[in-house]
Protein backbone atom coordinates (compact mmCIF):
# COMPACT_ATOMS: atom_id res chain seq x y z
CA UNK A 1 109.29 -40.87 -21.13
CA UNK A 2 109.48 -44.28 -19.16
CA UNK A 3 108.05 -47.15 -19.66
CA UNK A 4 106.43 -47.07 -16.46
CA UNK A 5 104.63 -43.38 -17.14
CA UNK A 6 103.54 -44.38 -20.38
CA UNK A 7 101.95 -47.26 -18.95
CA UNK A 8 100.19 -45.55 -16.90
CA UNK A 9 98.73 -43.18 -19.59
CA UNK A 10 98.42 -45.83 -21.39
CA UNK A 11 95.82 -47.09 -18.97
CA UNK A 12 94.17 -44.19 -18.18
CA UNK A 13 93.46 -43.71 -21.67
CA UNK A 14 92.23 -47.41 -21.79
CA UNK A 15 89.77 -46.25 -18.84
CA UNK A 16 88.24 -42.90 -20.58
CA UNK A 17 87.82 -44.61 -23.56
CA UNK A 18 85.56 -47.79 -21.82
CA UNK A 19 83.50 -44.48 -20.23
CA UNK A 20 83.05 -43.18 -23.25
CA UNK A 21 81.74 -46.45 -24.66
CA UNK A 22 79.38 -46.72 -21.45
CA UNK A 23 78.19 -43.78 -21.34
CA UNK A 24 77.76 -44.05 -25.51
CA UNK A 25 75.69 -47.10 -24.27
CA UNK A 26 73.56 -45.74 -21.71
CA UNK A 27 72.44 -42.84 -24.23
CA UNK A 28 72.02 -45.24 -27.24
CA UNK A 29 69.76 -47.20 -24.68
CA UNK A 30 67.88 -44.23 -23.30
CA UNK A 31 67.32 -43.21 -26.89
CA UNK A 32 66.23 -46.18 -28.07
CA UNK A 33 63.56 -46.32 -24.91
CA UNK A 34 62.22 -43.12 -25.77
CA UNK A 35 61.90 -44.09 -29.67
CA UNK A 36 60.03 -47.06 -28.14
CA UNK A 37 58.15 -44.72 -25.71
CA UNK A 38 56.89 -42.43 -28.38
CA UNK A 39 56.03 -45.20 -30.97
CA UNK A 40 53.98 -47.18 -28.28
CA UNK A 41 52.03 -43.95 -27.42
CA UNK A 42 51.45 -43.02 -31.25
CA UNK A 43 50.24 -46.98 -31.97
CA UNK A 44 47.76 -46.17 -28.65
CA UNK A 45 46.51 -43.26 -29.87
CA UNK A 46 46.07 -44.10 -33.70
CA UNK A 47 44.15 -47.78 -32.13
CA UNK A 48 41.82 -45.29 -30.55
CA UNK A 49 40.94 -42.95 -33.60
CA UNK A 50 40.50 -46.17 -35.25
CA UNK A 51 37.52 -47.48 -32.61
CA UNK A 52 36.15 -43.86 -31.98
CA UNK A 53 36.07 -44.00 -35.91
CA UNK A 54 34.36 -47.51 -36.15
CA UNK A 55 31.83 -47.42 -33.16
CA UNK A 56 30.73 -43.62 -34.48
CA UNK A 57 30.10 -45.42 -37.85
CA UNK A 58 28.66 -48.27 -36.72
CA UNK A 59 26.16 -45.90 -34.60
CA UNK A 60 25.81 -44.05 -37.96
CA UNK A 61 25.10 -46.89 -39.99
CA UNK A 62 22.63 -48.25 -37.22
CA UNK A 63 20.71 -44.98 -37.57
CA UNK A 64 20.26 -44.83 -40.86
CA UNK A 65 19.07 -48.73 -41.21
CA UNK A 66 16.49 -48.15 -38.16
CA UNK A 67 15.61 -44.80 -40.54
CA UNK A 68 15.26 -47.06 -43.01
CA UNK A 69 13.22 -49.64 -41.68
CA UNK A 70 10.63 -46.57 -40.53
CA UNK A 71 10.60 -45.49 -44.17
CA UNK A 72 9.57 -49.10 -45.12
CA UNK A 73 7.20 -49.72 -42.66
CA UNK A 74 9.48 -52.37 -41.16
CA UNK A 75 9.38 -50.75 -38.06
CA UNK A 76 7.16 -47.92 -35.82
């Protein structure tokens, strides 16, 4: 084999391997962005449990003190 051929192999296998590294890359990334995707919509969702949770106790907890106040004669 030449010089000149394996040079030439020798650079081709230079290119396919800096493809492979970008396209490595771009699927790490898009990975990584759908990680990020999924945790952002689970955070969203959980943050909304959480104030359905709160505002149906608070409502709860409102009831039962106006209840209360009824009972006690506080209020009519």
């Amino acid at each position: 084999m030449s010089g000149k051929n394996f040079q030439g192999l020798k650079e081709q296998a230079e290119g396919a391997a800096k493809d492979a590294a970008n396209t490595l890359g771009q699927a790490t990334q898009d990975a990584v962005s759908q990680i990020t995707d999924a945790s952002q919509k689970a955070i969203d969702k959980a943050s909304k449990t959480a104030r359905d949770g709160v505002e149906k106790a608070t409502g709860q907890a409102a009831e039962a003190m106006s209840g209360f106040g009824k009972k006690c004669g506080f209020k009519k």
